[in-house]
N, C-alpha and C. Protein backbone atom coordinates (compact mmCIF):
# COMPACT_ATOMS: atom_id res chain seq x y z
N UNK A 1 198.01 -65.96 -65.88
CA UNK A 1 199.20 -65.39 -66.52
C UNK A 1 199.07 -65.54 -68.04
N UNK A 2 199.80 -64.76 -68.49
CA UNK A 2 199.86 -64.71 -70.43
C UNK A 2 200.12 -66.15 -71.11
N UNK A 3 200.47 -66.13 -71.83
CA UNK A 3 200.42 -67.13 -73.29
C UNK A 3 202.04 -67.48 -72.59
N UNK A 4 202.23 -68.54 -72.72
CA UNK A 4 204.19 -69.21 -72.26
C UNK A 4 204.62 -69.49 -73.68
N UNK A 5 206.16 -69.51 -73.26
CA UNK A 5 206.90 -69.18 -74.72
C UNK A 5 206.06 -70.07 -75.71
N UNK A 6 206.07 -71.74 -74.50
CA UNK A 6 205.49 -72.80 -75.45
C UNK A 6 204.18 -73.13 -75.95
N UNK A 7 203.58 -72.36 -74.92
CA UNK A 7 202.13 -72.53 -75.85
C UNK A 7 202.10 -71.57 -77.54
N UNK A 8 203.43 -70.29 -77.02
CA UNK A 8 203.02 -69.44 -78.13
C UNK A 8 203.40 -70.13 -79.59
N UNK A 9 204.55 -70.68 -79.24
CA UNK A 9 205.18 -71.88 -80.21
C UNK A 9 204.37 -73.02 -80.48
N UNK A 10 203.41 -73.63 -80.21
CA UNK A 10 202.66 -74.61 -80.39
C UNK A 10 201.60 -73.76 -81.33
N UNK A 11 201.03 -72.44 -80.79
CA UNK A 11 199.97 -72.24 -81.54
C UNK A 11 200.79 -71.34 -83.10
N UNK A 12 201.68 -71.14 -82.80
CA UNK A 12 202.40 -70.61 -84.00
C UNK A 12 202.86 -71.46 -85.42
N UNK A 13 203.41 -72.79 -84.82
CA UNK A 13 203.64 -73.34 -85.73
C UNK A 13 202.13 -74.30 -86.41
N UNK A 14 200.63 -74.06 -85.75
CA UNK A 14 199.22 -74.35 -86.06
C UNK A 14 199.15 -73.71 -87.10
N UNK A 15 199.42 -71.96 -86.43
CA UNK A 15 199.26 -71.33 -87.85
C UNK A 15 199.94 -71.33 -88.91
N UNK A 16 201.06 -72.02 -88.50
CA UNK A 16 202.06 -71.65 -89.95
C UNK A 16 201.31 -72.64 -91.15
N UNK A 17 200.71 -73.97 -90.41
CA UNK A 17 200.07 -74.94 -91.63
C UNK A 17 198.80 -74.28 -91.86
N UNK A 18 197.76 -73.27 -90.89
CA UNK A 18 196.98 -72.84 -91.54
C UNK A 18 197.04 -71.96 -92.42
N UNK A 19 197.67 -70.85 -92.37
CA UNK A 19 198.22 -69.79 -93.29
C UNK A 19 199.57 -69.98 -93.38
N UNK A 20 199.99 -70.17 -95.50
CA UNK A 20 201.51 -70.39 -95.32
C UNK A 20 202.52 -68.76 -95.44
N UNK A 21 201.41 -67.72 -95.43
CA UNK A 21 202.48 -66.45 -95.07
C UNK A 21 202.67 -66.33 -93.95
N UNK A 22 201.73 -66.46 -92.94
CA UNK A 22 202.70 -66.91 -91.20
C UNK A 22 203.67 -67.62 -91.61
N UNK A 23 203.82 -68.58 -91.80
CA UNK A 23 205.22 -69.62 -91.63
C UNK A 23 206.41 -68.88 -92.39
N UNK A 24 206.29 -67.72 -93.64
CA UNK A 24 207.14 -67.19 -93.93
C UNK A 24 207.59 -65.83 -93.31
N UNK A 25 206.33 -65.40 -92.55
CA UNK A 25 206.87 -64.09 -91.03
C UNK A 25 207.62 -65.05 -90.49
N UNK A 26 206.94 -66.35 -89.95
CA UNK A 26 208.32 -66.73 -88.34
C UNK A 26 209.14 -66.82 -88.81
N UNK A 27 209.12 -67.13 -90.17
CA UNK A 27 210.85 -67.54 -90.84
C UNK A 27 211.48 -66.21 -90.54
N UNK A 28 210.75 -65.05 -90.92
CA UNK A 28 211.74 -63.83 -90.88
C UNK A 28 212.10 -63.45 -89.42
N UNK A 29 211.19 -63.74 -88.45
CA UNK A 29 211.48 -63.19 -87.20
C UNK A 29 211.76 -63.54 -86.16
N UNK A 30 211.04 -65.09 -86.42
CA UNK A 30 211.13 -66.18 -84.78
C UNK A 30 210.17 -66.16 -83.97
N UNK A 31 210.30 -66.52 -83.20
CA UNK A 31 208.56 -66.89 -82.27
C UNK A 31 209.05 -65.19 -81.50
N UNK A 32 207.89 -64.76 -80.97
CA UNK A 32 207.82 -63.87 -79.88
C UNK A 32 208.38 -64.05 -78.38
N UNK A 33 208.48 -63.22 -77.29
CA UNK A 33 208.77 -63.34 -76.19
C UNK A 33 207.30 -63.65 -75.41
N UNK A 34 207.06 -64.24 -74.11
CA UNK A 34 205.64 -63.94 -73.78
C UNK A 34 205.58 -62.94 -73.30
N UNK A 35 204.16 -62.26 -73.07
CA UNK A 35 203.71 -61.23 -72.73
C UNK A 35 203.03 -61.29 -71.50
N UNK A 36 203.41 -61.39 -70.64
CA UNK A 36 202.65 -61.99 -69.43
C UNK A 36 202.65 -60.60 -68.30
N UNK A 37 201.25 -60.24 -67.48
CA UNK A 37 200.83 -59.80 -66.79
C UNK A 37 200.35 -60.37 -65.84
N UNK A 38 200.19 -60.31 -64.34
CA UNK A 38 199.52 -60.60 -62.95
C UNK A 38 198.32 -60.70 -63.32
N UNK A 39 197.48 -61.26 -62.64
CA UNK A 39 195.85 -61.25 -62.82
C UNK A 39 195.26 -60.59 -61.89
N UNK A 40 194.33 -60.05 -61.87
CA UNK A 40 193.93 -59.31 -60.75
C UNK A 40 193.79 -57.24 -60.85
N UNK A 41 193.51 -56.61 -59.99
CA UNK A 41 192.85 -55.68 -59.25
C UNK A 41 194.19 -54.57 -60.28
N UNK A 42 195.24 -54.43 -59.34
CA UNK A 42 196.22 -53.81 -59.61
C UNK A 42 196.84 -54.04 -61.16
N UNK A 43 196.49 -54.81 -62.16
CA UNK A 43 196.69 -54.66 -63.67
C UNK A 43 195.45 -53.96 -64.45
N UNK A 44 194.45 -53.83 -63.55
CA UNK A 44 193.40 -53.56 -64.58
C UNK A 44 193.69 -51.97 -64.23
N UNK A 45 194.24 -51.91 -62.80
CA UNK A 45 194.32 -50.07 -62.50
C UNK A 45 195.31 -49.76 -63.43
N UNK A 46 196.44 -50.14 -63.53
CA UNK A 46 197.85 -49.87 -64.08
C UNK A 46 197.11 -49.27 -65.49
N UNK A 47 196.21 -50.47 -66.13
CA UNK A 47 195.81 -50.18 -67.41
C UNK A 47 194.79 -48.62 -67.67
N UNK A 48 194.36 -48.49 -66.80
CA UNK A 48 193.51 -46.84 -66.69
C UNK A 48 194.51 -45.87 -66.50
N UNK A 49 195.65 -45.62 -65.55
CA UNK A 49 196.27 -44.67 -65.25
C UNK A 49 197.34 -44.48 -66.48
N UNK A 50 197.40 -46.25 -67.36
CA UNK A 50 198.42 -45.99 -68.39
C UNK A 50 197.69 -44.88 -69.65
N UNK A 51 196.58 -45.25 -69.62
CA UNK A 51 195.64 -44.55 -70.67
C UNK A 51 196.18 -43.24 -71.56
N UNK A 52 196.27 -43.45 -72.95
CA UNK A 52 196.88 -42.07 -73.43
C UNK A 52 197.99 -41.51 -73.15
N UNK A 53 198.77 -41.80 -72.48
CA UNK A 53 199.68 -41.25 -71.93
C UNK A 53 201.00 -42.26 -72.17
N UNK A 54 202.70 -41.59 -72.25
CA UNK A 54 203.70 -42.81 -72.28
C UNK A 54 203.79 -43.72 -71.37
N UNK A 55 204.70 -44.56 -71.29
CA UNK A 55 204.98 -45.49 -70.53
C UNK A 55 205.72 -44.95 -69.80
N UNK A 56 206.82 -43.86 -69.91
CA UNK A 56 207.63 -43.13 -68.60
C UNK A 56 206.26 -42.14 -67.84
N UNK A 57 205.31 -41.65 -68.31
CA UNK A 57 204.46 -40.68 -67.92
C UNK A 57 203.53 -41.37 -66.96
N UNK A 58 203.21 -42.66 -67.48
CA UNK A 58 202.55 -43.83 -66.60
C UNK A 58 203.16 -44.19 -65.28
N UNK A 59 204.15 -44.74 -65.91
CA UNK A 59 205.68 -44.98 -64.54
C UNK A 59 205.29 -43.82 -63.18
N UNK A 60 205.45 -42.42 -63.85
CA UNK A 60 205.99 -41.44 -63.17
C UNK A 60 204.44 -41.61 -62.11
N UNK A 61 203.35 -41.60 -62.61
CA UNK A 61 201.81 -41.68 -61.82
C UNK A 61 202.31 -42.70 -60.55
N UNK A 62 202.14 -43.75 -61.05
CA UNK A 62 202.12 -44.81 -60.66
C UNK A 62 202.86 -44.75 -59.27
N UNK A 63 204.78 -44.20 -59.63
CA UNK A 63 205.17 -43.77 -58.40
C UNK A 63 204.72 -43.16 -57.39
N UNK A 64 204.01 -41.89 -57.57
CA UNK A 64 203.52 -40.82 -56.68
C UNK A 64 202.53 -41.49 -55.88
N UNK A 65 201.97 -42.86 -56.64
CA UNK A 65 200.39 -43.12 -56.34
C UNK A 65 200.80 -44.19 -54.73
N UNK A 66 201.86 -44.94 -55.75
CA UNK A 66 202.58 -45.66 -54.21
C UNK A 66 202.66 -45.15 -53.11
N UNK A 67 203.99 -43.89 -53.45
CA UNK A 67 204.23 -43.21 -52.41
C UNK A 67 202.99 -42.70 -51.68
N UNK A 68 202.05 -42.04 -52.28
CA UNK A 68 201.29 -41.08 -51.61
C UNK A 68 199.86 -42.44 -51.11
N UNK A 69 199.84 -42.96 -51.35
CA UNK A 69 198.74 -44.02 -51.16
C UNK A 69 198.68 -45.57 -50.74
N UNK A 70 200.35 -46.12 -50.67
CA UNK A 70 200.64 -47.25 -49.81
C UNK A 70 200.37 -48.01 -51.24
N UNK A 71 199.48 -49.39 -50.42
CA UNK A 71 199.31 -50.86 -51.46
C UNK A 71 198.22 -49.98 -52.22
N UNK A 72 198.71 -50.16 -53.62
CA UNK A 72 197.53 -49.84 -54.88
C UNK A 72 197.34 -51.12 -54.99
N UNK A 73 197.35 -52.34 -54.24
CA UNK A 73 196.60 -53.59 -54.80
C UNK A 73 195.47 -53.62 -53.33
N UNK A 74 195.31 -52.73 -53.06
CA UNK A 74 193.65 -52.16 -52.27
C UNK A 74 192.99 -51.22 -52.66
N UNK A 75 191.76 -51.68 -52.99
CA UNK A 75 191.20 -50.34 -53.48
C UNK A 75 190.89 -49.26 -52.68
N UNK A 76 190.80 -49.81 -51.33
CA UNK A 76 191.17 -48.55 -50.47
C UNK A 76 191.56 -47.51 -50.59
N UNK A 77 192.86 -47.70 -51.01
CA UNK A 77 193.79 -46.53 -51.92
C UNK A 77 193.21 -45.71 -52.52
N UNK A 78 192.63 -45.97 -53.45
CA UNK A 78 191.40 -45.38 -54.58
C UNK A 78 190.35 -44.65 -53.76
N UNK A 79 189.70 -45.55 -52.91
CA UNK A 79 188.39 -45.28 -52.54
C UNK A 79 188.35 -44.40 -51.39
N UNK A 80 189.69 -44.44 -50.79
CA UNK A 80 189.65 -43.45 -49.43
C UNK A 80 190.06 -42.51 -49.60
N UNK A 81 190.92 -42.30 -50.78
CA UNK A 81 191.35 -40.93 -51.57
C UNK A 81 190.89 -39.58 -51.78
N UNK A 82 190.92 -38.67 -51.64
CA UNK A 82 190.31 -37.13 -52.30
C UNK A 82 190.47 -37.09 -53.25
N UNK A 83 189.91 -36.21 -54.11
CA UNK A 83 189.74 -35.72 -55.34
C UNK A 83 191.28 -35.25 -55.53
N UNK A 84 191.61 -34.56 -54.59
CA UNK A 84 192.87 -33.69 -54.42
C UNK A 84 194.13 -34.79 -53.95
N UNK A 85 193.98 -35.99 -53.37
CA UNK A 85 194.75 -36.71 -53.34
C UNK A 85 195.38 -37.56 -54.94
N UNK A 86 194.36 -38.02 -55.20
CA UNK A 86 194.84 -38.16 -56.51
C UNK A 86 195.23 -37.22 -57.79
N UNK A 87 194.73 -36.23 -57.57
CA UNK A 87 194.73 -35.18 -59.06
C UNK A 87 196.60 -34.89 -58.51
N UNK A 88 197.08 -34.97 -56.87
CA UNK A 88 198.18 -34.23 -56.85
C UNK A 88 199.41 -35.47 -56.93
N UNK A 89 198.49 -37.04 -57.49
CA UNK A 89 199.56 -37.73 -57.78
C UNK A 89 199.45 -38.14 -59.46
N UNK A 90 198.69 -37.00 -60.10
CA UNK A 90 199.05 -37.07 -61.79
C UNK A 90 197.88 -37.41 -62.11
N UNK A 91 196.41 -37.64 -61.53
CA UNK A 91 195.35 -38.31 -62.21
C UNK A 91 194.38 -37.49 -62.45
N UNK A 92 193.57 -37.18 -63.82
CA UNK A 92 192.89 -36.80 -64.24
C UNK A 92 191.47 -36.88 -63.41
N UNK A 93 190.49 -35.95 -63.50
CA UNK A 93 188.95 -36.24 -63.33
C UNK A 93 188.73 -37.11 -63.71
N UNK A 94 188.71 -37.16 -64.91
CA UNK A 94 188.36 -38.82 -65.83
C UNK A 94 189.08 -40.08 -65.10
N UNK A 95 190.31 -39.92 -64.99
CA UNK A 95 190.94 -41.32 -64.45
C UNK A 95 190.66 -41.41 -63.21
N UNK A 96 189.85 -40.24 -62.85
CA UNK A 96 189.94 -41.01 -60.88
C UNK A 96 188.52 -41.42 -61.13
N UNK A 97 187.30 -41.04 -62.18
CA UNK A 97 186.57 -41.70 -62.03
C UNK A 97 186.10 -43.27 -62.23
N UNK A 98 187.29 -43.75 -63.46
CA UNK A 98 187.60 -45.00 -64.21
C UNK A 98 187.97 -45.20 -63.12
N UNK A 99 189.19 -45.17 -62.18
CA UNK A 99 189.62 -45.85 -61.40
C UNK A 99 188.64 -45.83 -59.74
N UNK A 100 187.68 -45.14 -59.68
CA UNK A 100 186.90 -45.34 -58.59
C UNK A 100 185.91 -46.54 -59.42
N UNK A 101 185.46 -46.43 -60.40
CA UNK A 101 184.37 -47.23 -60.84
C UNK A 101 185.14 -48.85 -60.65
N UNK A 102 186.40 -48.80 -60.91
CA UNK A 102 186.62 -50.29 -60.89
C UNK A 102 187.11 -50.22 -59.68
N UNK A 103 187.42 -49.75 -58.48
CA UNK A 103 188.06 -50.18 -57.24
C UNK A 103 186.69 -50.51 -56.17
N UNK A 104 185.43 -49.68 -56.83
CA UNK A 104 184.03 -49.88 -55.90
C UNK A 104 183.60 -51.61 -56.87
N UNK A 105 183.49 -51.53 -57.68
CA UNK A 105 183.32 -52.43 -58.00
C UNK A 105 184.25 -54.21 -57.86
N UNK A 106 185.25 -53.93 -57.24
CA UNK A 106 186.26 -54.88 -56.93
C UNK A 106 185.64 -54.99 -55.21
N UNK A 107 185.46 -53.79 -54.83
CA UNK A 107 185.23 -53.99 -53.41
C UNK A 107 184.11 -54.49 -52.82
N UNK A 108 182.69 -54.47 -53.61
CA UNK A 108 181.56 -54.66 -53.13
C UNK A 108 181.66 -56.19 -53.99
N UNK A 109 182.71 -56.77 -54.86
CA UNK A 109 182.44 -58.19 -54.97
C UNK A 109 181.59 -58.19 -56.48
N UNK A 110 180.98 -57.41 -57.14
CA UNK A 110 180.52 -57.20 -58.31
C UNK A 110 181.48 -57.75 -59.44
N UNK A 111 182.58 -57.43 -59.22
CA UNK A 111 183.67 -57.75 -60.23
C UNK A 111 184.98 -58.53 -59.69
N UNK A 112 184.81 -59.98 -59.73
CA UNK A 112 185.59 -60.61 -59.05
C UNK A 112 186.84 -61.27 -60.45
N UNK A 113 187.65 -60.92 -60.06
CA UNK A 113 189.20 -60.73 -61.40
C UNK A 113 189.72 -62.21 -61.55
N UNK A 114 189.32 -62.76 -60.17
CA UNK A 114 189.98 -64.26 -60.39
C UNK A 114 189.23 -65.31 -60.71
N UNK A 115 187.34 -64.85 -60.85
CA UNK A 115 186.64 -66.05 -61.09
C UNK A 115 185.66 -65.22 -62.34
N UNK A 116 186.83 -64.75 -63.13
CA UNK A 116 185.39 -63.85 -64.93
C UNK A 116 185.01 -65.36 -65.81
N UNK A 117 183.81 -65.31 -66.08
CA UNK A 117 183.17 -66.37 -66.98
C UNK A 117 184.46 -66.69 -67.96
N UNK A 118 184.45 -68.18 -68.41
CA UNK A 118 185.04 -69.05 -68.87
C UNK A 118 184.93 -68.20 -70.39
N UNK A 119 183.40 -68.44 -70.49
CA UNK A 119 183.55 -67.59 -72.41
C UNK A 119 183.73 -66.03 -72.54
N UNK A 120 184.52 -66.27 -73.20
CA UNK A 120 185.56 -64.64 -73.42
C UNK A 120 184.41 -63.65 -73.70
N UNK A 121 183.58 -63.84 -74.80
CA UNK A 121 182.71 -62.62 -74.81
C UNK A 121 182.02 -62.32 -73.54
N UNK A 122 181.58 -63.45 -72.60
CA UNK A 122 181.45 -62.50 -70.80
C UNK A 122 181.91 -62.19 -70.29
N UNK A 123 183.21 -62.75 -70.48
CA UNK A 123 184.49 -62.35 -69.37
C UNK A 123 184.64 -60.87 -70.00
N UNK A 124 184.80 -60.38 -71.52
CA UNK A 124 184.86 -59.04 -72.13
C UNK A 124 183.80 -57.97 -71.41
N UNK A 125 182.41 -58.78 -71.46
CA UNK A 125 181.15 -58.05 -71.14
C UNK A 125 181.42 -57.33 -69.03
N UNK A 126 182.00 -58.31 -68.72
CA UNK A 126 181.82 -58.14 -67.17
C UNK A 126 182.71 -57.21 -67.22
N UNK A 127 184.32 -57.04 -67.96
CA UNK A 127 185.25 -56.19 -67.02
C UNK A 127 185.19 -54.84 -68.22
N UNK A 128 184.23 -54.76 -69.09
CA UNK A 128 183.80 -53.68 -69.72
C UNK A 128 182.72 -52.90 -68.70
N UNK A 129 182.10 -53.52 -67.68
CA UNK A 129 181.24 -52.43 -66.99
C UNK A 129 181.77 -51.30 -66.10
N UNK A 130 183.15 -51.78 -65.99
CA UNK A 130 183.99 -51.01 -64.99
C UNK A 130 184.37 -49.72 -66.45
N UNK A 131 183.89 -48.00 -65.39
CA UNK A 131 184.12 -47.32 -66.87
C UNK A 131 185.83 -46.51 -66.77
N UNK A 132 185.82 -46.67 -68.41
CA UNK A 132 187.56 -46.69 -68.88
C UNK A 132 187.68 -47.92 -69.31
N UNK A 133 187.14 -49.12 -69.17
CA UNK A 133 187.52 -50.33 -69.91
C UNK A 133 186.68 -50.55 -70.70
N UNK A 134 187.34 -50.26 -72.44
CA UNK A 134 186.59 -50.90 -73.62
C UNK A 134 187.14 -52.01 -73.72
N UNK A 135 186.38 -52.77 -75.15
CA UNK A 135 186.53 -53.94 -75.64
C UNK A 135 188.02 -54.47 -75.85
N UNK A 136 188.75 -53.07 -76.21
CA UNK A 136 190.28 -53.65 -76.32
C UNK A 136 191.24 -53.77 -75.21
N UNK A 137 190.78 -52.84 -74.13
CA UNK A 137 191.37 -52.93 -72.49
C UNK A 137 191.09 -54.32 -72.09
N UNK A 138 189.86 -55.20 -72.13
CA UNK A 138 189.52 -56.00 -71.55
C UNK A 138 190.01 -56.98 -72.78
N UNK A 139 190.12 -57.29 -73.87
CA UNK A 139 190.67 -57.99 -74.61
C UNK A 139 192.33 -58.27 -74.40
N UNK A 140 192.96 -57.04 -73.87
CA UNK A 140 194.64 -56.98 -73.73
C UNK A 140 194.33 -57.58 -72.41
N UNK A 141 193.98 -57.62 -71.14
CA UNK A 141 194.05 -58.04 -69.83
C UNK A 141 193.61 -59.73 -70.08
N UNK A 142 192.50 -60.05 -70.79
CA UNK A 142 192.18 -61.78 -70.73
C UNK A 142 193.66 -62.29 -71.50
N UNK A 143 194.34 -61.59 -72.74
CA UNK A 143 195.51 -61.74 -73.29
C UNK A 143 196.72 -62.34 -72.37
N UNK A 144 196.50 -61.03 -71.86
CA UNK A 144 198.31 -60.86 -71.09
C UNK A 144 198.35 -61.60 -69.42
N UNK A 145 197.14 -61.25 -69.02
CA UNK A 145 196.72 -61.74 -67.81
C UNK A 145 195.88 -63.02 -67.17
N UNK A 146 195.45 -63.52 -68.39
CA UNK A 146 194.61 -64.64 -68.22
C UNK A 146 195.66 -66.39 -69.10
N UNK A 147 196.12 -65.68 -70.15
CA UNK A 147 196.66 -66.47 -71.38
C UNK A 147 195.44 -66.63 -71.78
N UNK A 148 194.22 -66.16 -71.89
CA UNK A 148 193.73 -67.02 -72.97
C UNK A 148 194.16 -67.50 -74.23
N UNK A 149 194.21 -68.47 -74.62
CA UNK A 149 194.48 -68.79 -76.13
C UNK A 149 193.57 -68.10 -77.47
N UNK A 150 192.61 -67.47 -77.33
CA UNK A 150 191.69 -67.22 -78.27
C UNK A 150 191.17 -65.92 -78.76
N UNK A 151 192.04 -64.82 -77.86
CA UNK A 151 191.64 -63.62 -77.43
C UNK A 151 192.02 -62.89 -79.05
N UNK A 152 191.38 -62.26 -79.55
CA UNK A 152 191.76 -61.64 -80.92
C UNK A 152 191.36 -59.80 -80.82
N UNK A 153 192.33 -59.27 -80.31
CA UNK A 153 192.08 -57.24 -80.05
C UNK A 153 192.31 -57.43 -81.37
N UNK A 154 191.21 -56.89 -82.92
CA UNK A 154 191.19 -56.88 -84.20
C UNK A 154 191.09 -55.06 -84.44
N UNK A 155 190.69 -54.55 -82.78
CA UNK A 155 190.60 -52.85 -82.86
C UNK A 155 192.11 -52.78 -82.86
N UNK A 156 192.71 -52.95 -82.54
CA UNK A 156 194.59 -52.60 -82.39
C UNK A 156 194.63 -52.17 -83.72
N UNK A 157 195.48 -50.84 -83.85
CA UNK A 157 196.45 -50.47 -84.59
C UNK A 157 197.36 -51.15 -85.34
N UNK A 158 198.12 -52.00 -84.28
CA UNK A 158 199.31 -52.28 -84.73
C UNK A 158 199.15 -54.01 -85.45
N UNK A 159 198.03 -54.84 -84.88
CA UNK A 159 197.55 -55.86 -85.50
C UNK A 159 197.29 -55.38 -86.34
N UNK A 160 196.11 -54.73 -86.61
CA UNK A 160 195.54 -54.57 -88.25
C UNK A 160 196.94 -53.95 -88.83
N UNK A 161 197.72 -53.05 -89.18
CA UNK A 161 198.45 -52.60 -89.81
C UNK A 161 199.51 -54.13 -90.13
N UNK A 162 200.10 -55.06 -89.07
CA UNK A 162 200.59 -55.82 -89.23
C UNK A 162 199.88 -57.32 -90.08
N UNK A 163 198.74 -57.88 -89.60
CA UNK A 163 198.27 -58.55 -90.18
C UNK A 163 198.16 -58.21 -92.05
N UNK A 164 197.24 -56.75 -92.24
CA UNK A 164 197.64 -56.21 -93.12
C UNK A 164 199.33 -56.92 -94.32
N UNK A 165 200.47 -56.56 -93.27
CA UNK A 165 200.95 -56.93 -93.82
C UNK A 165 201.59 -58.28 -94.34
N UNK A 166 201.34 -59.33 -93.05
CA UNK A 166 201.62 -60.93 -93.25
C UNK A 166 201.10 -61.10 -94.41
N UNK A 167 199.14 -61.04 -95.17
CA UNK A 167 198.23 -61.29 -95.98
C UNK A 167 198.62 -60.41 -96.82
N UNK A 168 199.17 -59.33 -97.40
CA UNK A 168 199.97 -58.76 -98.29
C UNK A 168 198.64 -58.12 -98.90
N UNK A 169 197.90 -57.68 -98.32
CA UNK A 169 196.65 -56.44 -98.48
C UNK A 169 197.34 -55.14 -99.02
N UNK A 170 196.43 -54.33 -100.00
CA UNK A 170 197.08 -53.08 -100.50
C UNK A 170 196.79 -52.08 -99.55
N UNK A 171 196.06 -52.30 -98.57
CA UNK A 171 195.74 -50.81 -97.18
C UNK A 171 195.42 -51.68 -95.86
N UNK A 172 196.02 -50.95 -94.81
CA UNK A 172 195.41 -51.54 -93.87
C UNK A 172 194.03 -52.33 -93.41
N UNK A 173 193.50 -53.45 -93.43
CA UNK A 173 192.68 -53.53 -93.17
C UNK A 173 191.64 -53.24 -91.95
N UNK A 174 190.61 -52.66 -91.90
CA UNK A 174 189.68 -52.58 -90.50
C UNK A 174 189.49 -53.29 -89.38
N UNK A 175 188.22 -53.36 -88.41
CA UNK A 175 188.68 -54.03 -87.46
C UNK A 175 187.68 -54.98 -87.66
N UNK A 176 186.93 -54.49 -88.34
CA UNK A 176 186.16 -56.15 -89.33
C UNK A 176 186.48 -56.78 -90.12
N UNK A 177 187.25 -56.15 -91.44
CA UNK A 177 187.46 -57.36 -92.00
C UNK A 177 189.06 -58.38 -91.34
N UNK A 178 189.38 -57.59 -90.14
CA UNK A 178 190.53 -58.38 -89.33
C UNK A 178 190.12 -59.52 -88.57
N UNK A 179 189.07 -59.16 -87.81
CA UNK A 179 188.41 -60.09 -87.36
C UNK A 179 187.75 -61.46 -88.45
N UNK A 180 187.15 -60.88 -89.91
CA UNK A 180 186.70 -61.80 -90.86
C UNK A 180 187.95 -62.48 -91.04
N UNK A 181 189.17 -61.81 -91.26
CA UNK A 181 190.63 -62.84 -91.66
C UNK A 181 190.25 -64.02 -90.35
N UNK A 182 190.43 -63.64 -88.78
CA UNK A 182 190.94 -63.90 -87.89
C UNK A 182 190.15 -65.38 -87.45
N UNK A 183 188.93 -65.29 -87.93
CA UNK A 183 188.22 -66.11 -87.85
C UNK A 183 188.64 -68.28 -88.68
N UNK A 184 189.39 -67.72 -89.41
CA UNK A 184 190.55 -69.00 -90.09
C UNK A 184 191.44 -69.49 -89.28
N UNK A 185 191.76 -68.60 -87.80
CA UNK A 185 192.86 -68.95 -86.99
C UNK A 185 192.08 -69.79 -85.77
N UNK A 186 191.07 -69.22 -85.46
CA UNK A 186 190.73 -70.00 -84.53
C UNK A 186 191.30 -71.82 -84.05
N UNK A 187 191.60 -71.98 -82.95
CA UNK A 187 192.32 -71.54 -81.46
C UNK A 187 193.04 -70.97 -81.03
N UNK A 188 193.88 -70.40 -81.90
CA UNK A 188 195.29 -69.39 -82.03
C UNK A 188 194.91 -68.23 -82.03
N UNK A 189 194.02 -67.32 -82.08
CA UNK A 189 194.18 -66.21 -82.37
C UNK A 189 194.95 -65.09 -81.63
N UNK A 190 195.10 -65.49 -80.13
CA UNK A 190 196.35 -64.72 -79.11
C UNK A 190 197.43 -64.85 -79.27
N UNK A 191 198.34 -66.02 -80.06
CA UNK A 191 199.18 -66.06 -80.70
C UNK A 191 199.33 -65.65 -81.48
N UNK A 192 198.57 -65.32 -82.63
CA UNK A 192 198.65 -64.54 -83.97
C UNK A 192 198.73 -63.09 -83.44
N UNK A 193 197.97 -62.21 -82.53
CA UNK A 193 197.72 -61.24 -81.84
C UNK A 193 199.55 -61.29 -81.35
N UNK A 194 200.01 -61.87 -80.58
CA UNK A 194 201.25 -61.63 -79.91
C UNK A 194 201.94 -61.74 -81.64
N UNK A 195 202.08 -62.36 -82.10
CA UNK A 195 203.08 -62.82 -83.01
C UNK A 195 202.56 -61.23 -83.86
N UNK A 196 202.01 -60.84 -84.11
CA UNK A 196 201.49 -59.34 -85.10
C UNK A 196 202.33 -58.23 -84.12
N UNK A 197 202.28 -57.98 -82.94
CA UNK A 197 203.33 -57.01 -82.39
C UNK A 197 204.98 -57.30 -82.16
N UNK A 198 205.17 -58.40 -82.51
CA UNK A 198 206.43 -58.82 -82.46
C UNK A 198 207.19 -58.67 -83.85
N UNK A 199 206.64 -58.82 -84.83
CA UNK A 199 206.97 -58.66 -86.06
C UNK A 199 206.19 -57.28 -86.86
N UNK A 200 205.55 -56.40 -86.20
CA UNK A 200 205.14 -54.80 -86.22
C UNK A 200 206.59 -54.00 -85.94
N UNK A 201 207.01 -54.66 -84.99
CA UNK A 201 208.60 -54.15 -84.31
C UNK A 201 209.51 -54.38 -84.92
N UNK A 202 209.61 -55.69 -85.55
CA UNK A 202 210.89 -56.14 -86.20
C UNK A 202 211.33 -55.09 -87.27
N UNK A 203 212.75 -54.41 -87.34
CA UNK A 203 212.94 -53.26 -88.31
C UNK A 203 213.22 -54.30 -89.33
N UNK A 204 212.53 -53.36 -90.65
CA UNK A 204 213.17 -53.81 -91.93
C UNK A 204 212.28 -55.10 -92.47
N UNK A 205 211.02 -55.05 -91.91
CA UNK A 205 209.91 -56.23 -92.02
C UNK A 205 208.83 -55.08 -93.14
């Protein structure tokens, strides 16, 4: 499961003595809510079918996929499917192939969700072979779904634009030199990561 209120608060107030413009964001905003996701089979699908698309447009898949396909926490579902079964519950060519690549791969034991290597860059490397999952899919799932403490998505939008603004940079910074900032936070960096979309949101920040 994700980061808990209190770990996020423990690693928040780390950063506030490492960097003192964190400590003047929490002042403005307060700690974050956690972000917590299930571990396992059925979050990594959710995350392909969410792909590009809204969160009501996702929703709406997702329903049809139930209805028309029972437990989506079997890949069965996926794998016993037609082409025509899924395309007529909202899913793309592309997404039924992302989502066959990771439901064969869950099934033959290749990609086991509850036992990914301890160090994050393998645990990144393993659930990147499943295709549709880049570096930042598999970075948001060890995040939200694992808690790692250390997880730093520096490709995000809304981090870099936000970090950007904690460090009071004149342009957004990239997803390197975010990562070069990010590297000062270390053990925190999933906290800094949660705490950057929480205060991205805050109006009037």
């Amino acid at each position: 499961m994700g980061l808990s209120a209190e770990q996020l608060k423990v690693s928040l107030d780390a950063l506030s003595k490492i960097e003192p413009r964190f400590a003047v964001a929490l002042s403005q905003v307060g700690y974050p809510e956690p972000r917590v996701r299930a571990r396992g089979y059925e979050t990594l699908l959710r995350t392909i079918v969410g792909q590009q698309v809204s969160f009501q447009a996702a929703a709406a898949v997702w329903a049809k996929l139930e209805a028309a396909r029972g437990d989506m926490t079997d890949p069965h579902a996926v794998i016993d499917a037609s082409f025509d079964d899924l395309r007529a519950c909202g899913l793309s060519r592309q997404k039924q192939g992302y989502a066959r690549s990771l439901a064969e791969l869950v099934k033959s034991g290749a990609l086991d969700l509850h036992n990914l290597p301890s160090d994050d860059e393998e645990a990144i490397a393993r659930l990147t072979q499943v295709k549709g999952i880049g570096r930042w899919s598999a970075e948001i799932y060890l995040l939200f779904a694992e808690g790692r403490p250390d997880i730093w998505p520096a490709g995000d939008l809304a981090v870099q634009i936000d970090v950007g603004q904690i460090m009071g940079l004149p342009e957004r910074p990239g997803e390197r030199q975010v990562r070069e900032i990010g590297e000062a936070w270390r053990p925190h960096r999933g906290a800094a990561a949660v705490f950057a979309w929480h205060h991205y949101k805050t109006p009037g920040i």
